[in-house]
C-alpha atoms as a PDB file:
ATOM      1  CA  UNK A   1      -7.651  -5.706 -12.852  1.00  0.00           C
ATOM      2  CA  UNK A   2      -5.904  -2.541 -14.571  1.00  0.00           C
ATOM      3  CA  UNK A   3      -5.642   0.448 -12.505  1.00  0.00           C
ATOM      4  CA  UNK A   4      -4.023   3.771 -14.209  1.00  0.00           C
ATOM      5  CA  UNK A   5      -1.222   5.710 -12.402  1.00  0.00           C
ATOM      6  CA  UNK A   6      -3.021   7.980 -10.186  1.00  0.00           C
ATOM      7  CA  UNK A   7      -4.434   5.118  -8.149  1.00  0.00           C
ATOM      8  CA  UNK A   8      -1.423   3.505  -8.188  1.00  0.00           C
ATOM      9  CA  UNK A   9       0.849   6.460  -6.668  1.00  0.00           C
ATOM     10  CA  UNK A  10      -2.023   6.872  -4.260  1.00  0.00           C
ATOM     11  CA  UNK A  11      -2.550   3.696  -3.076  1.00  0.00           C
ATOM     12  CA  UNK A  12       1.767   3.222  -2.548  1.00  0.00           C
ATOM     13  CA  UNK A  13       1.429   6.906  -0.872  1.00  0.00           C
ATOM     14  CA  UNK A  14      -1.451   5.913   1.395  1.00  0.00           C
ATOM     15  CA  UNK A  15      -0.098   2.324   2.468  1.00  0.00           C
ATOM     16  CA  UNK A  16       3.515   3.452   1.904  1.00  0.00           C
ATOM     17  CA  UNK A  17       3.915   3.102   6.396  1.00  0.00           C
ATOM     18  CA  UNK A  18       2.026  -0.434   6.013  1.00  0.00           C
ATOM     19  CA  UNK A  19       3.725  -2.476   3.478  1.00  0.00           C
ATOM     20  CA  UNK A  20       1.830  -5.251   4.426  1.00  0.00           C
ATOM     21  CA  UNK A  21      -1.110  -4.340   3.064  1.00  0.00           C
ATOM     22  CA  UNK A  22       0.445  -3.853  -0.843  1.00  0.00           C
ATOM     23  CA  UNK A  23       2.213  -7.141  -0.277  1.00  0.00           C
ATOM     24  CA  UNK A  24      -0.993  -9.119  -0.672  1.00  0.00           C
ATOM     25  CA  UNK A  25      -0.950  -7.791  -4.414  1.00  0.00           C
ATOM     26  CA  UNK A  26       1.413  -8.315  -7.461  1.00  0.00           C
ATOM     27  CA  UNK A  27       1.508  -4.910  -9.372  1.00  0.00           C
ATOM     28  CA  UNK A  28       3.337  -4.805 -13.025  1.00  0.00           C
ATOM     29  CA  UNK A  29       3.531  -1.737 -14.969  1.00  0.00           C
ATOM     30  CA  UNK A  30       1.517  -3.167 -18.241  1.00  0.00           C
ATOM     31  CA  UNK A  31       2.095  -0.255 -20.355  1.00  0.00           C
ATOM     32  CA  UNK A  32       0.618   3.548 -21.404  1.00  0.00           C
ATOM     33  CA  UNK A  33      -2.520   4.649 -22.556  1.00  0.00           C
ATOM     34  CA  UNK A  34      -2.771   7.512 -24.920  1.00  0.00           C
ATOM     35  CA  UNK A  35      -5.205   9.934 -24.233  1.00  0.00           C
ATOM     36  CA  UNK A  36      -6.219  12.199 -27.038  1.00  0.00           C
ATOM     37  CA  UNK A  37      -5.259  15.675 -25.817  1.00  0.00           C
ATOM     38  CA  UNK A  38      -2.584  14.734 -23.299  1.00  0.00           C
ATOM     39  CA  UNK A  39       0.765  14.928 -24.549  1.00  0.00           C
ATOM     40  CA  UNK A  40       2.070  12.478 -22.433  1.00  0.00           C
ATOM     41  CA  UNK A  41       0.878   8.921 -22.611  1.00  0.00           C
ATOM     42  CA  UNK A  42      -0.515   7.489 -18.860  1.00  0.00           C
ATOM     43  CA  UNK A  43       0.761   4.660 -17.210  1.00  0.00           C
ATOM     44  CA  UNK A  44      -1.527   1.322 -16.405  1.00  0.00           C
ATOM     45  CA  UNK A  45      -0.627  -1.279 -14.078  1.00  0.00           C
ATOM     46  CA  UNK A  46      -2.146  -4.913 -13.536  1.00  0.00           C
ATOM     47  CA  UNK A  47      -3.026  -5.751 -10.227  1.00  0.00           C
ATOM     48  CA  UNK A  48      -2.956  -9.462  -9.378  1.00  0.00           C
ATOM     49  CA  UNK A  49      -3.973 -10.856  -5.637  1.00  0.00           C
ATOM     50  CA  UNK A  50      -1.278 -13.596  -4.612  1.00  0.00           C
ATOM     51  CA  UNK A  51      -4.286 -15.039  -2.709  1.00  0.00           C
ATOM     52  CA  UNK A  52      -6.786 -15.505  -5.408  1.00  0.00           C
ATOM     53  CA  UNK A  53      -7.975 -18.864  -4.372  1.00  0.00           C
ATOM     54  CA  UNK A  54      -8.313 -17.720  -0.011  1.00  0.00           C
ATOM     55  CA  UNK A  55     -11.101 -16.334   1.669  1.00  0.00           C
ATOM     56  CA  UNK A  56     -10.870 -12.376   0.696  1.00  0.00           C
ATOM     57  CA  UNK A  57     -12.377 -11.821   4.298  1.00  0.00           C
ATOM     58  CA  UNK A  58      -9.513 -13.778   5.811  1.00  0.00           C
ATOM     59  CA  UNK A  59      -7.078 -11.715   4.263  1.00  0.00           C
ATOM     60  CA  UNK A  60      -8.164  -8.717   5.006  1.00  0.00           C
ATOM     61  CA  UNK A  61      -8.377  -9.699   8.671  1.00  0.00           C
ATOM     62  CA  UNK A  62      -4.767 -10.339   8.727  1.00  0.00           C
ATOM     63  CA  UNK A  63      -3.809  -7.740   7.137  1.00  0.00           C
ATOM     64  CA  UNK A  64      -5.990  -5.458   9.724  1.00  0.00           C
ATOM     65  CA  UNK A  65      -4.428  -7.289  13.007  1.00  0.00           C
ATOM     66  CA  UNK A  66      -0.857  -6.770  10.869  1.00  0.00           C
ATOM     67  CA  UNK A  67      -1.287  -2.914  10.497  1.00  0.00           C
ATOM     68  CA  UNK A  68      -2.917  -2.613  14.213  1.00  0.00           C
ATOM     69  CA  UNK A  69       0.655  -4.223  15.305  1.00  0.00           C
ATOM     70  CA  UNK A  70       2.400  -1.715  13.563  1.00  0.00           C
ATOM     71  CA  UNK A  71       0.414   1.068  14.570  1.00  0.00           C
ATOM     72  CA  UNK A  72       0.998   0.088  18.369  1.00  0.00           C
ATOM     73  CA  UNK A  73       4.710  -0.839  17.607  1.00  0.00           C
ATOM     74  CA  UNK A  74       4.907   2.313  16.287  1.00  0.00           C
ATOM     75  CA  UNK A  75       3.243   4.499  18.993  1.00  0.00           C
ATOM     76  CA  UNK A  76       5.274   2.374  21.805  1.00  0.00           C
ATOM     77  CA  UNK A  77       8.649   3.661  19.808  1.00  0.00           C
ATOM     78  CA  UNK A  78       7.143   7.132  19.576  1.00  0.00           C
ATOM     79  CA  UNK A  79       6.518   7.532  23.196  1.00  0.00           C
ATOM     80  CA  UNK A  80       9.994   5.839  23.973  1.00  0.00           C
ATOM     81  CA  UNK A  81      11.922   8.409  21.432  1.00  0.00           C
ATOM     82  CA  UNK A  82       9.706  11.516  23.046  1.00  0.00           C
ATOM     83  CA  UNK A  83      10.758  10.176  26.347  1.00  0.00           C
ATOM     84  CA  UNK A  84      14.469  10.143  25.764  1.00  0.00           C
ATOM     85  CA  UNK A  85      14.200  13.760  24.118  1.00  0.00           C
ATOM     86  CA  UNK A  86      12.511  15.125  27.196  1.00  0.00           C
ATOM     87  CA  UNK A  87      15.172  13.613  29.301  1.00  0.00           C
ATOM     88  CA  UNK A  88      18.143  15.389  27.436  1.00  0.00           C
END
């Protein structure tokens, strides 16, 4: 699959906390597409699963019960910094 830049800056903004996720995927910058009327060519990048041959369903499943881990990891080290403020 070929996605074009936007998508791609929005998908590494959106996961950027939950590298996990972006892991399951190769991405290569493939090249530009010019547009006529843009000055400026735009970016496309391949997107390859490293899992092509597992169970999509599976994966996604892990991935889930990965980011839910960090979430909580991530609240438990929240509420453990916010305690240690209120104490100083």
């Amino acid at each position: 699959m070929v996605i074009g830049n936007d998508l791609y800056q929005m998908l590494k903004s959106v996961f950027y906390s939950s590298q996990s996720i972006l892991d399951n995927y190769y991405f290569k910058h493939e090249g530009e597409y010019t547009v006529h009327g843009l000055k400026n060519a735009y970016p496309v990048y391949s997107v390859i699963s490293k899992y092509p041959n597992e169970d999509y369903y599976q994966v996604i499943q892990i991935d889930n019960k990965r980011f839910l881990q960090e979430k909580r990891q991530r609240a438990i080290i929240g509420i453990a910094t916010r305690g240690k403020s209120d104490r100083e």
